[in-house]
N, C-alpha and C. Protein backbone atom coordinates (compact mmCIF):
# COMPACT_ATOMS: atom_id res chain seq x y z
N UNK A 1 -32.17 -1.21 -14.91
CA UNK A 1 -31.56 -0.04 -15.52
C UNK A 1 -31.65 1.16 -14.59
N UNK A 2 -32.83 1.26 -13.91
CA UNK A 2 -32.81 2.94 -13.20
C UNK A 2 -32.65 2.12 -11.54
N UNK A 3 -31.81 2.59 -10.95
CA UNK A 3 -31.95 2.55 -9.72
C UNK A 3 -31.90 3.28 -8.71
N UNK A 4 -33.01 3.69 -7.91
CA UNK A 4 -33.18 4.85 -6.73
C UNK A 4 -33.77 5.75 -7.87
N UNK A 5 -33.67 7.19 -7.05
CA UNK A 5 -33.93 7.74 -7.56
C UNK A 5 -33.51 9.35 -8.70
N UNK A 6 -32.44 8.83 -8.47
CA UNK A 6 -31.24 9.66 -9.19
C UNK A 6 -30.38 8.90 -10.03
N UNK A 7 -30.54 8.98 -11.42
CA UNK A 7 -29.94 8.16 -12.60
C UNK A 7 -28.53 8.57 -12.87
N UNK A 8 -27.82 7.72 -13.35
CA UNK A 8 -26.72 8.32 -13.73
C UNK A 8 -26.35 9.25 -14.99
N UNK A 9 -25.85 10.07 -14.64
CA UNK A 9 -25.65 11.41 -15.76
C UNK A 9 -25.12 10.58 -17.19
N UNK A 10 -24.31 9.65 -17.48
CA UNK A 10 -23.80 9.29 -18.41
C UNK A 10 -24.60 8.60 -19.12
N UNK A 11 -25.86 8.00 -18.97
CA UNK A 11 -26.86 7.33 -19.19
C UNK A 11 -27.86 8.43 -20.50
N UNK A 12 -28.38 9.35 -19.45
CA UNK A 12 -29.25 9.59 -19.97
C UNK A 12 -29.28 11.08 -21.09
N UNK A 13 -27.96 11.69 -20.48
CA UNK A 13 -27.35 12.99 -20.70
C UNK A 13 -27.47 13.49 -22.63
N UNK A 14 -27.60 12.28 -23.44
CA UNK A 14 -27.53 12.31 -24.83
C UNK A 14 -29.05 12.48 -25.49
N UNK A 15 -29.83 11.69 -24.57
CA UNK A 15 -31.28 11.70 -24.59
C UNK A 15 -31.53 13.39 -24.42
N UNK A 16 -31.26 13.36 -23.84
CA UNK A 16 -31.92 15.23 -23.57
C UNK A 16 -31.42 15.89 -24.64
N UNK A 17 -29.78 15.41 -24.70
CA UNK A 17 -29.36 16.56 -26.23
C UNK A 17 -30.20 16.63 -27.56
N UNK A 18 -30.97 15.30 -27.49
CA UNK A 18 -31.52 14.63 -28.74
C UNK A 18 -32.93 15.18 -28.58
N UNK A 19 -33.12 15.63 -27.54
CA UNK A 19 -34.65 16.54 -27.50
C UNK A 19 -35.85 15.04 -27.76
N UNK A 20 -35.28 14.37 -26.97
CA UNK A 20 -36.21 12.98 -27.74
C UNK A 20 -37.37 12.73 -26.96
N UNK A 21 -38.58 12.60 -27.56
CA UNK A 21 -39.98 13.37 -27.14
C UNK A 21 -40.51 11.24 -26.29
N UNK A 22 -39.47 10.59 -26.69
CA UNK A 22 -40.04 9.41 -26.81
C UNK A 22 -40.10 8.66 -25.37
N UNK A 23 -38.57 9.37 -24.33
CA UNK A 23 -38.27 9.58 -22.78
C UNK A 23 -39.34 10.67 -21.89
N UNK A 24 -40.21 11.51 -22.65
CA UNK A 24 -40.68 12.40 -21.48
C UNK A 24 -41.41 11.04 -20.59
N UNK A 25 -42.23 11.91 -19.61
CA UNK A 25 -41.82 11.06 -18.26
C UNK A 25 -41.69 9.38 -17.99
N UNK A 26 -40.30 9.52 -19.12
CA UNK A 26 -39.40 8.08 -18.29
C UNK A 26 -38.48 8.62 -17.48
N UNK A 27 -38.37 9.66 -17.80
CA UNK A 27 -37.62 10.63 -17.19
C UNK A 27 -37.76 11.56 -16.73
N UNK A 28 -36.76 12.40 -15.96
CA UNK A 28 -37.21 14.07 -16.21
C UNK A 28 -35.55 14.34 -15.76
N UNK A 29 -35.14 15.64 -16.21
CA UNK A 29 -33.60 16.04 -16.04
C UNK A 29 -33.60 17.43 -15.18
N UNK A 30 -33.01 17.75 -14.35
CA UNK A 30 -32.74 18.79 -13.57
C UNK A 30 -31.63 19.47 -13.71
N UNK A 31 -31.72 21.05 -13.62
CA UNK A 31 -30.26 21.84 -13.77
C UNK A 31 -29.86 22.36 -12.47
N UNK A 32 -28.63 21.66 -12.00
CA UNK A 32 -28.48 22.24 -10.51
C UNK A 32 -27.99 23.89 -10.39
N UNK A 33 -27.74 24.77 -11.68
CA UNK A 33 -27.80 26.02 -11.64
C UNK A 33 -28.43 26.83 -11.21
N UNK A 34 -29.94 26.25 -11.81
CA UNK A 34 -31.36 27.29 -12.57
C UNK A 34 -32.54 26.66 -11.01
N UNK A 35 -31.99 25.30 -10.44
CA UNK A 35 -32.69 24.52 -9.98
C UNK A 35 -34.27 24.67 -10.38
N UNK A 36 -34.33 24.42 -12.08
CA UNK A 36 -35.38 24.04 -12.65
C UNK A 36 -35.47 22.21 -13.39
N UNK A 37 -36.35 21.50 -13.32
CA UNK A 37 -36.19 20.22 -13.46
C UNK A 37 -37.19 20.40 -15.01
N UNK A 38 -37.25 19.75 -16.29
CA UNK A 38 -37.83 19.63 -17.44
C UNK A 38 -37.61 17.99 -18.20
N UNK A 39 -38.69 18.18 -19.01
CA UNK A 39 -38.84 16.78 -19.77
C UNK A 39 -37.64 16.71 -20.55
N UNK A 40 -37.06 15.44 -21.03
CA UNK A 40 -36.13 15.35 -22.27
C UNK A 40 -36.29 16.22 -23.14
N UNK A 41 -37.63 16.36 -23.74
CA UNK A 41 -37.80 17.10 -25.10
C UNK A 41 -38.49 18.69 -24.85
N UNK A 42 -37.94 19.64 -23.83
CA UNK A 42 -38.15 20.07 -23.23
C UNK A 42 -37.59 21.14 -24.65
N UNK A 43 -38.34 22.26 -25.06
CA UNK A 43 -37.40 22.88 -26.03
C UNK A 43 -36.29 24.06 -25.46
N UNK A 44 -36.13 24.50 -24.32
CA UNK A 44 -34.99 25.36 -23.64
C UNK A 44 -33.16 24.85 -23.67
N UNK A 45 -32.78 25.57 -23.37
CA UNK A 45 -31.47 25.74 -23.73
C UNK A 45 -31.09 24.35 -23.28
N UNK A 46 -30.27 23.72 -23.63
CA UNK A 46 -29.53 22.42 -23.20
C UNK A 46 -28.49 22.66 -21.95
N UNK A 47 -28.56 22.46 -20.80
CA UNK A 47 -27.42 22.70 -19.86
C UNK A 47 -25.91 21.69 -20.26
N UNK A 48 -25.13 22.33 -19.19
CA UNK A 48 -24.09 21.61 -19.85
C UNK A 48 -23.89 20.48 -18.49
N UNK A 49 -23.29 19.36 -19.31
CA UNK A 49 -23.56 18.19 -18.48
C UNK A 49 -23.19 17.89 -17.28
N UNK A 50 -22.38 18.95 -16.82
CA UNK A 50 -22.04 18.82 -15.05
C UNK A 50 -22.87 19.53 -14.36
N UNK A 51 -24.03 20.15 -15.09
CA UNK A 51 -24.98 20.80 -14.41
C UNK A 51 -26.32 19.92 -13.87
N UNK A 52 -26.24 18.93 -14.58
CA UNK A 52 -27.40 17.87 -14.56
C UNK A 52 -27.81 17.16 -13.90
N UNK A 53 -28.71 17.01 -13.57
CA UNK A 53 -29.21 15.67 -12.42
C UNK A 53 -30.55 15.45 -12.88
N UNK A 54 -30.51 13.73 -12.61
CA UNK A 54 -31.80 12.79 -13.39
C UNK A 54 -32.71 12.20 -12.40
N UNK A 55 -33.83 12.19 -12.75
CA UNK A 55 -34.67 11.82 -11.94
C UNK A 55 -35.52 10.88 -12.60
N UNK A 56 -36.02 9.60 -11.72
CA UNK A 56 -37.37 8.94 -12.38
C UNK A 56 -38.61 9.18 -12.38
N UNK A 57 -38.92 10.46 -11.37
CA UNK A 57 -40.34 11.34 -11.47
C UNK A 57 -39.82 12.44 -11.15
N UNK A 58 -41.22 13.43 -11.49
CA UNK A 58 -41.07 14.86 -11.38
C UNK A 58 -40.88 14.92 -9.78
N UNK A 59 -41.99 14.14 -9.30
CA UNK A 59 -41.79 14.53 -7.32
C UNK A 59 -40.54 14.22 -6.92
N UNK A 60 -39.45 13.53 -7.37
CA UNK A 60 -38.54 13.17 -7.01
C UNK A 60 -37.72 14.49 -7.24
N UNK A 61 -37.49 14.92 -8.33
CA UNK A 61 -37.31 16.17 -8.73
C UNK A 61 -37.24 17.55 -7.87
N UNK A 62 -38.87 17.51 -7.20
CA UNK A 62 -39.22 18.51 -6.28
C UNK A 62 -38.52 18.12 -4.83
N UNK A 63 -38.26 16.75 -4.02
CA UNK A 63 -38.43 16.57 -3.51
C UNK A 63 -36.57 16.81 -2.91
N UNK A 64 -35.94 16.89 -4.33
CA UNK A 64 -34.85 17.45 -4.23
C UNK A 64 -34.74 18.70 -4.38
N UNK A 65 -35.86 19.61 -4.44
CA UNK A 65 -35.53 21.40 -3.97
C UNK A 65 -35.72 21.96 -5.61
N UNK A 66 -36.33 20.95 -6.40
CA UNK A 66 -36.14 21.52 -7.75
C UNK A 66 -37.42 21.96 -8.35
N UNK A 67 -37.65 23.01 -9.36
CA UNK A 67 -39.11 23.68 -9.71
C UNK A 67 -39.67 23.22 -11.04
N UNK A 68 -40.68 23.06 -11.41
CA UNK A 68 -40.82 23.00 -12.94
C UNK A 68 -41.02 23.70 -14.01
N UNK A 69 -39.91 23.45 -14.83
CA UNK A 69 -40.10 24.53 -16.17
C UNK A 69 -41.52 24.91 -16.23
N UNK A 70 -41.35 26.08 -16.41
CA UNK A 70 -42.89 26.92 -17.41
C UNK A 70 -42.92 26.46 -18.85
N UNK A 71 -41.68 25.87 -19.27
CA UNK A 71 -41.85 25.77 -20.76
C UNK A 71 -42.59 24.31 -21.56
N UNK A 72 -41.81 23.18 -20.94
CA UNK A 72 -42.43 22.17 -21.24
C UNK A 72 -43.23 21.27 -19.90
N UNK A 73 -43.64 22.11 -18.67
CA UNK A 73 -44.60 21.69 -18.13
C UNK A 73 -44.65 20.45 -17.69
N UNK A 74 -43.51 19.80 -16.55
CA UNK A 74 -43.34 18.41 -16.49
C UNK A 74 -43.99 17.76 -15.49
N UNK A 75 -44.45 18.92 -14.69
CA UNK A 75 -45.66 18.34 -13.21
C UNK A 75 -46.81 18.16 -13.72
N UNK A 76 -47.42 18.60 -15.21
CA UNK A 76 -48.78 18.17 -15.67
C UNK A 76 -48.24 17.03 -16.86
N UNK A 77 -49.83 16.20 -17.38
CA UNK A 77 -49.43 15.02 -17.81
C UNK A 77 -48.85 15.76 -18.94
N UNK A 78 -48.14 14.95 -19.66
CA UNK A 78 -47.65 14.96 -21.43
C UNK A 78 -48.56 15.46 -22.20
N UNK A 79 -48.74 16.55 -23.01
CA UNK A 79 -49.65 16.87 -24.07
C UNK A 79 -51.40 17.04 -23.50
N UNK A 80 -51.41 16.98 -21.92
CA UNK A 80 -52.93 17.07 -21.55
C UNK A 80 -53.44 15.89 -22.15
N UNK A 81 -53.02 15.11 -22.73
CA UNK A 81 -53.87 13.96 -23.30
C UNK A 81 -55.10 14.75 -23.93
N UNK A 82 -54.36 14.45 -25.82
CA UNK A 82 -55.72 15.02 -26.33
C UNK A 82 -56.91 14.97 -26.47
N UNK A 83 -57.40 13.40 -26.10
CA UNK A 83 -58.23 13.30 -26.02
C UNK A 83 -59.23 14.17 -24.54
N UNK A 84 -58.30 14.24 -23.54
CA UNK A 84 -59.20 14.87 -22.97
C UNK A 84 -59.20 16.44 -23.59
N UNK A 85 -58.47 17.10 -23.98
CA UNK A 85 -58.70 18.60 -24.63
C UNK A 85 -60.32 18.44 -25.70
N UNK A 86 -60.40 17.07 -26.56
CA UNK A 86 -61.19 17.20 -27.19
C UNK A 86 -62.63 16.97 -26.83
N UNK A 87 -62.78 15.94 -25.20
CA UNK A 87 -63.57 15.73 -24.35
C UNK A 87 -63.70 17.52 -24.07
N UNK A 88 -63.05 18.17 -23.33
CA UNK A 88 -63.25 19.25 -22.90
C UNK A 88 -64.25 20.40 -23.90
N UNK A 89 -63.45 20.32 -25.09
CA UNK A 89 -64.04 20.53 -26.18
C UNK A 89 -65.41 20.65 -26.59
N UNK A 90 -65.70 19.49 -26.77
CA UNK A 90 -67.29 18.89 -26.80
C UNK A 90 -68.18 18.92 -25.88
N UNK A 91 -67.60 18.86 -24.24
CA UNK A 91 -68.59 19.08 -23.38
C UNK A 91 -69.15 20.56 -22.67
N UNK A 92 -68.00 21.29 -24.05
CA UNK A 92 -68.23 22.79 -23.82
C UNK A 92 -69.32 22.59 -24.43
N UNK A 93 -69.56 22.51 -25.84
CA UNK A 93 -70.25 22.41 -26.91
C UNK A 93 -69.46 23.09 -27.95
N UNK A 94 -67.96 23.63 -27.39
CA UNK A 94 -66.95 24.42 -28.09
C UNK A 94 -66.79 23.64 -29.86
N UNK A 95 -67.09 22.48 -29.60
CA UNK A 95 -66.34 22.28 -31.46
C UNK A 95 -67.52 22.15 -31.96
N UNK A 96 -68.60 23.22 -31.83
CA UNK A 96 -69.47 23.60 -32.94
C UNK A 96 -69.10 24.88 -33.40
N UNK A 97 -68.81 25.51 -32.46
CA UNK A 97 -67.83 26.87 -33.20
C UNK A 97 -66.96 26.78 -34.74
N UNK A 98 -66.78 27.56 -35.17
CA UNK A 98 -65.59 27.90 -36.26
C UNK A 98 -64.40 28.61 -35.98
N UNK A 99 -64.23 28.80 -34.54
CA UNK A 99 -63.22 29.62 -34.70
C UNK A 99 -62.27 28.85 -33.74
N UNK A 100 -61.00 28.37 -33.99
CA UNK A 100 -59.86 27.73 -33.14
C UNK A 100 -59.18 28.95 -31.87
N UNK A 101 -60.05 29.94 -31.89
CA UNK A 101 -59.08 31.16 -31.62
C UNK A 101 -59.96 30.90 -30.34
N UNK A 102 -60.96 30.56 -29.95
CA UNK A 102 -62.35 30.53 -28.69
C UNK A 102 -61.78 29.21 -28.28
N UNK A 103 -61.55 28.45 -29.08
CA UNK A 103 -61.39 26.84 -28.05
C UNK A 103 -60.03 26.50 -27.87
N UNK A 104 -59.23 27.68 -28.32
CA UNK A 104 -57.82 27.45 -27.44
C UNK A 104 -57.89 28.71 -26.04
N UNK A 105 -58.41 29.45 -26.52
CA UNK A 105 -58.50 30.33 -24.92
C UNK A 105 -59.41 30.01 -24.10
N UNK A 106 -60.32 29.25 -24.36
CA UNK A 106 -61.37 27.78 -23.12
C UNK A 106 -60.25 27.14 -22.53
N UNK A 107 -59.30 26.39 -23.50
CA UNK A 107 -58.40 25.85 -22.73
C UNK A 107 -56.92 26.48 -22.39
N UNK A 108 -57.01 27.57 -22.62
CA UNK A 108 -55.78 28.26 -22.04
C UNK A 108 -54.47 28.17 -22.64
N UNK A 109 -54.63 27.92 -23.87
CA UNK A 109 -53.30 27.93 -24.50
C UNK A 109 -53.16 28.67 -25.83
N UNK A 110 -52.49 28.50 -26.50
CA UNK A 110 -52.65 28.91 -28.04
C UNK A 110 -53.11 28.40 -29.14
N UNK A 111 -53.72 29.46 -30.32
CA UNK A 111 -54.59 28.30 -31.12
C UNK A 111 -53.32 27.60 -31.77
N UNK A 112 -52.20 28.32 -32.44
CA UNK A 112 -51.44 27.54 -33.28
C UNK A 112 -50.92 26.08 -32.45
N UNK A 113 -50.51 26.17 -30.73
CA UNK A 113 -50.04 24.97 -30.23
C UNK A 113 -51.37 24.32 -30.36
N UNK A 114 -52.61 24.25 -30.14
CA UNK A 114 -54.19 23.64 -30.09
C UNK A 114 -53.54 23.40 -31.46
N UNK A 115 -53.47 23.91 -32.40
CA UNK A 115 -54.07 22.90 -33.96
C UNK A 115 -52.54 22.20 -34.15
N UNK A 116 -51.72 22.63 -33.60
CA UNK A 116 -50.68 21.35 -33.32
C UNK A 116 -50.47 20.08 -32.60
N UNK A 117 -51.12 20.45 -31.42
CA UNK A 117 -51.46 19.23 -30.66
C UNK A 117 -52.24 18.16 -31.61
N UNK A 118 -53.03 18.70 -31.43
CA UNK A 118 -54.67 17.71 -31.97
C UNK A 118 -54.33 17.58 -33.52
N UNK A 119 -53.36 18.15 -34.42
CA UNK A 119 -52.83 17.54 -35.70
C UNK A 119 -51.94 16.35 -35.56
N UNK A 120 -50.77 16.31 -34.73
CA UNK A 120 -50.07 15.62 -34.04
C UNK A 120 -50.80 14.24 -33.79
N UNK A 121 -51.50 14.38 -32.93
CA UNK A 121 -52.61 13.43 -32.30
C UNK A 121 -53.60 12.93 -33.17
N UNK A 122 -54.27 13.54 -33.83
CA UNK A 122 -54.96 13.16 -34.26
C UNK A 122 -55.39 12.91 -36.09
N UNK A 123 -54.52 13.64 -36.37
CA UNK A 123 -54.29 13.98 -37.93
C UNK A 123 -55.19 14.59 -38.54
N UNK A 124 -55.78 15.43 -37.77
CA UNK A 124 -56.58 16.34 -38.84
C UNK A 124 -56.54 17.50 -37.52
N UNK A 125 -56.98 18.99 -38.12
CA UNK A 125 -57.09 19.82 -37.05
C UNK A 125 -58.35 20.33 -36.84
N UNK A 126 -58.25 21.12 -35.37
CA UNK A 126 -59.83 21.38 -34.97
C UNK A 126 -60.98 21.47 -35.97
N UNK A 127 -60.51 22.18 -36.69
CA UNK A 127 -61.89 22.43 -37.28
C UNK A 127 -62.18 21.45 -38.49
N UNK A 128 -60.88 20.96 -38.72
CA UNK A 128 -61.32 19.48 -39.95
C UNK A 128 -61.66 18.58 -39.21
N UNK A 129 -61.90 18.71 -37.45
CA UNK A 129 -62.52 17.51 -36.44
C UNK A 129 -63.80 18.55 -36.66
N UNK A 130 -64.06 19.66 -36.59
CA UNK A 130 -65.14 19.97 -36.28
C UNK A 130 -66.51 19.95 -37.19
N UNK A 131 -65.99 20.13 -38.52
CA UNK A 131 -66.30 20.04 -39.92
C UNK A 131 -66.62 18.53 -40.14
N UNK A 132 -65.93 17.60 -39.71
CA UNK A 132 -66.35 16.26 -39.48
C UNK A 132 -67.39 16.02 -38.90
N UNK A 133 -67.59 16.58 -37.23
CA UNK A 133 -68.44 16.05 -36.40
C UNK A 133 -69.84 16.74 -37.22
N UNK A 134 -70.18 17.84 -38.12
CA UNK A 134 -70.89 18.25 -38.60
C UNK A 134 -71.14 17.59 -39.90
N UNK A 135 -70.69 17.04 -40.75
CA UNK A 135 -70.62 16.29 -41.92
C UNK A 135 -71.40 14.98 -41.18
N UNK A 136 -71.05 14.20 -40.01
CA UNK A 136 -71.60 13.06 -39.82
C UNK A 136 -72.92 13.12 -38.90
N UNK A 137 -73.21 14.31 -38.83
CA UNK A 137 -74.37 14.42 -37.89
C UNK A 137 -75.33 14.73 -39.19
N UNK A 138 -75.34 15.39 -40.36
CA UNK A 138 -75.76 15.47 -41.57
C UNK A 138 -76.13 14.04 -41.90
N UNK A 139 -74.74 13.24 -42.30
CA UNK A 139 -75.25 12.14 -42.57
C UNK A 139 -76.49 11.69 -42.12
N UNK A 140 -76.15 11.67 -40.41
CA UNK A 140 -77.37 10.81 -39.91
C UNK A 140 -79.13 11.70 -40.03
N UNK A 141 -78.74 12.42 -39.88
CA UNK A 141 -80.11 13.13 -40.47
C UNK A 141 -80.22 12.99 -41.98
N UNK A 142 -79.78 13.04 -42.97
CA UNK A 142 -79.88 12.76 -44.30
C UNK A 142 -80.59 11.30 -44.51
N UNK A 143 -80.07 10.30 -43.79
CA UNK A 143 -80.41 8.73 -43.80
C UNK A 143 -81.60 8.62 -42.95
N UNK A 144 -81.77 9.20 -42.03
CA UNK A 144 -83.21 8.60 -40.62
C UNK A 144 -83.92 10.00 -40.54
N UNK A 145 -83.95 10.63 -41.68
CA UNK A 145 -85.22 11.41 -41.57
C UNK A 145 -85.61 11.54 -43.06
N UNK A 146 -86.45 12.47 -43.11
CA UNK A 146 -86.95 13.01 -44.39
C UNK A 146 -86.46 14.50 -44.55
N UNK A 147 -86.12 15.43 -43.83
CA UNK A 147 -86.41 16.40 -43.75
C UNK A 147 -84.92 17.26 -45.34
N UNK A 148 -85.28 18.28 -45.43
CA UNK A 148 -85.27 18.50 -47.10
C UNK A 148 -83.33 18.61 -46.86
N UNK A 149 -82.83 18.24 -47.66
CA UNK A 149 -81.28 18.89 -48.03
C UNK A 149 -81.10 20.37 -47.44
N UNK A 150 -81.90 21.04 -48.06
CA UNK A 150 -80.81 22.37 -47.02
C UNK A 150 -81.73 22.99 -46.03
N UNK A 151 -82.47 22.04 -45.46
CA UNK A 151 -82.47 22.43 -43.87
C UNK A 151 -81.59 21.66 -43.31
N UNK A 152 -81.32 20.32 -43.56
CA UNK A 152 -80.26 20.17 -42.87
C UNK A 152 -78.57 20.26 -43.04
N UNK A 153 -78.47 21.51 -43.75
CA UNK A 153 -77.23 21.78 -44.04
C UNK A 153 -77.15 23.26 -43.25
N UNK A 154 -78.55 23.99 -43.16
CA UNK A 154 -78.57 25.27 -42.17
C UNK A 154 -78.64 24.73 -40.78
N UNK A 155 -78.91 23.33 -40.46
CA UNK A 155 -79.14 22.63 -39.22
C UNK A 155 -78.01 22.36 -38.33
N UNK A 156 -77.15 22.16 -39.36
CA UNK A 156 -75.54 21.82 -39.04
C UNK A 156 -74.69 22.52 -38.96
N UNK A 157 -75.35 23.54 -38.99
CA UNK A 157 -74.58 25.28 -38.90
C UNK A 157 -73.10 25.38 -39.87
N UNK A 158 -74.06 24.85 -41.54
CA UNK A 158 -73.36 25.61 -42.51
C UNK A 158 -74.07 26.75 -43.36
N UNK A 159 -73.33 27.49 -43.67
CA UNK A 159 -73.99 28.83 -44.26
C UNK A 159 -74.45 28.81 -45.60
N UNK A 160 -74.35 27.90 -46.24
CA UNK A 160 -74.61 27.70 -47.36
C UNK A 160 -74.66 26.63 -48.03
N UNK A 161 -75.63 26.06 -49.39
CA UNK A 161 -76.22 25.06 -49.44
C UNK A 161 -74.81 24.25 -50.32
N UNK A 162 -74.61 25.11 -50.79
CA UNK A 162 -73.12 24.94 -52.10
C UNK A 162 -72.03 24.42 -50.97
N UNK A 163 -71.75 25.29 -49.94
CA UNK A 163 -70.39 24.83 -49.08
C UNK A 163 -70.75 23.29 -48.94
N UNK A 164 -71.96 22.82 -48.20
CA UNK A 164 -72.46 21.97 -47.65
C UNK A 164 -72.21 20.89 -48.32
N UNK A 165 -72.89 20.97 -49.34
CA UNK A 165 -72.71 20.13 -50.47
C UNK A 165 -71.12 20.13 -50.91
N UNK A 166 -70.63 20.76 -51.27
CA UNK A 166 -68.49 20.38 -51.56
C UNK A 166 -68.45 19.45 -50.52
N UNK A 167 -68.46 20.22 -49.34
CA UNK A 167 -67.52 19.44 -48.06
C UNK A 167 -68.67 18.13 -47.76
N UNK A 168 -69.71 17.78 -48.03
CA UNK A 168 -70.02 16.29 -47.85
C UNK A 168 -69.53 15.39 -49.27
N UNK A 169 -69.81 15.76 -50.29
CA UNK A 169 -68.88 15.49 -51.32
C UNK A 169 -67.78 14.76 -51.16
N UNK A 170 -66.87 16.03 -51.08
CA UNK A 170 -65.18 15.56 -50.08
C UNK A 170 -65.21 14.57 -49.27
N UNK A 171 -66.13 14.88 -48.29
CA UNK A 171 -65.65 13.63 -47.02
C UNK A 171 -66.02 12.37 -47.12
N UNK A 172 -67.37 12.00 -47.93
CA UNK A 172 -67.97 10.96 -48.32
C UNK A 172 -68.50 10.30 -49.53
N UNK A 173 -67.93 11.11 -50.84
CA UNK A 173 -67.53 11.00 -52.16
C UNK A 173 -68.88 10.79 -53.05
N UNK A 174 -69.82 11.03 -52.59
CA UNK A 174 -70.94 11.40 -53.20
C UNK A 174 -72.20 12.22 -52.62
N UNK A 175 -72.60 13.03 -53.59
CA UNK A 175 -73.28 14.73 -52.52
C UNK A 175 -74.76 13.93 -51.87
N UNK A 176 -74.97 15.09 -51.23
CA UNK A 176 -75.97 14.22 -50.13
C UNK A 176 -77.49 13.94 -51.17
N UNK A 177 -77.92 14.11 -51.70
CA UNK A 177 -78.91 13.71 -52.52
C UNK A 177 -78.60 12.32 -53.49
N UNK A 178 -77.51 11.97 -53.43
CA UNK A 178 -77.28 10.74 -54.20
C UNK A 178 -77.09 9.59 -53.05
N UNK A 179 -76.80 10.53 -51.58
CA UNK A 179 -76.28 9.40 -50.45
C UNK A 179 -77.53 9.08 -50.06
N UNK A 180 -78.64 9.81 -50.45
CA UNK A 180 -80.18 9.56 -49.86
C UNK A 180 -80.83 8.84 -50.72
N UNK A 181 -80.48 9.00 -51.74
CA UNK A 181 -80.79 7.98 -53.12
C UNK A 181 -80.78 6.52 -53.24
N UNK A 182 -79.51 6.62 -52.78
CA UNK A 182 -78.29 5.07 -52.54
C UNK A 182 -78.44 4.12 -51.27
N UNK A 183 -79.35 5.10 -50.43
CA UNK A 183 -79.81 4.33 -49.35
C UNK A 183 -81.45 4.04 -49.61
N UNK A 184 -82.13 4.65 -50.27
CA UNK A 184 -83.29 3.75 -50.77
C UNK A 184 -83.74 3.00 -51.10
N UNK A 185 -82.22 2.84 -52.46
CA UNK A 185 -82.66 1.70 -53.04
C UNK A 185 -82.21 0.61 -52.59
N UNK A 186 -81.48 1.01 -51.06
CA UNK A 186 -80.83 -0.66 -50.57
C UNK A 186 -82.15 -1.30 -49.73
């Protein structure tokens, strides 16, 4: 299907109209106007199709005199791979925080695109990952220690014994004094 390194315009030209996220780098499309090169699902204006030229990598792209959008960012990988944003994350010690507004400017972007990405990706957002990683670190202190219910709910850096208790509730459908209960008697 692709041969060399310049595709044919009639091929791929509908894909880009379609903003279809499913081609980024199977592709990448260039505007010989703007001589800027972008992903299929690139959200900027659509050129018109005698302006176009296709490429099977971004270097190919460059290598024809062309630059990369600022907008959808086609010389870095796809989406940063969230998992590494959330690696990054954690080896800050950033997703013990509460605030999405600190661990999108660690990583340099915005919080609303951050809790889009990692919703996208992951189906829950930062802080319902972060609220998690704190709910299950509870757990494990609740089960392999002794130490009382709301120290380890001030341990886990929640503010209160009531919040603590809802949101383990929620996530694991019975409050932590019945989950310490239920593991005794096994």
């Amino acid at each position: 299907m692709f041969t060399g390194t310049e595709i044919r315009l009639k091929d791929f030209y509908g894909k880009v109209l379609s903003r279809d996220e499913r081609y980024d780098d199977v592709f990448f499309f260039a505007v010989a106007t703007t001589s800027i090169y972008c992903r299929p699902s690139c959200p900027a204006k659509r050129p018109l199709e005698k302006n176009c030229r296709f490429f099977l990598t971004a270097e190919a792209a460059e290598e024809n005199g062309f630059r990369a959008c600022k907008r959808c960012k086609p010389d870095q990988p796809k989406n940063a791979d969230i998992a590494t944003l959330l690696y990054k994350l954690q080896s800050q010690d950033v997703l013990k925080l509460n605030d999405a507004q600190s661990w999108a400017t660690i990583l340099g972007i915005s919080e609303r695109h951050l809790r889009r990405r990692v919703k996208n990706k992951v189906g829950k957002t930062p802080l319902q990952l972060s609220r998690l990683q704190k709910l299950t670190l509870a757990r494990r202190l609740l089960l392999s220690t002794n130490l009382p219910i709301i120290s380890i709910a001030f341990q886990v850096d929640f503010t209160s014994v009531r919040q603590f208790n809802s949101a383990f509730k929620q996530e694991f459908g019975m409050s932590p004094r019945m989950m310490r209960q239920q593991e005794k008697r096994s």
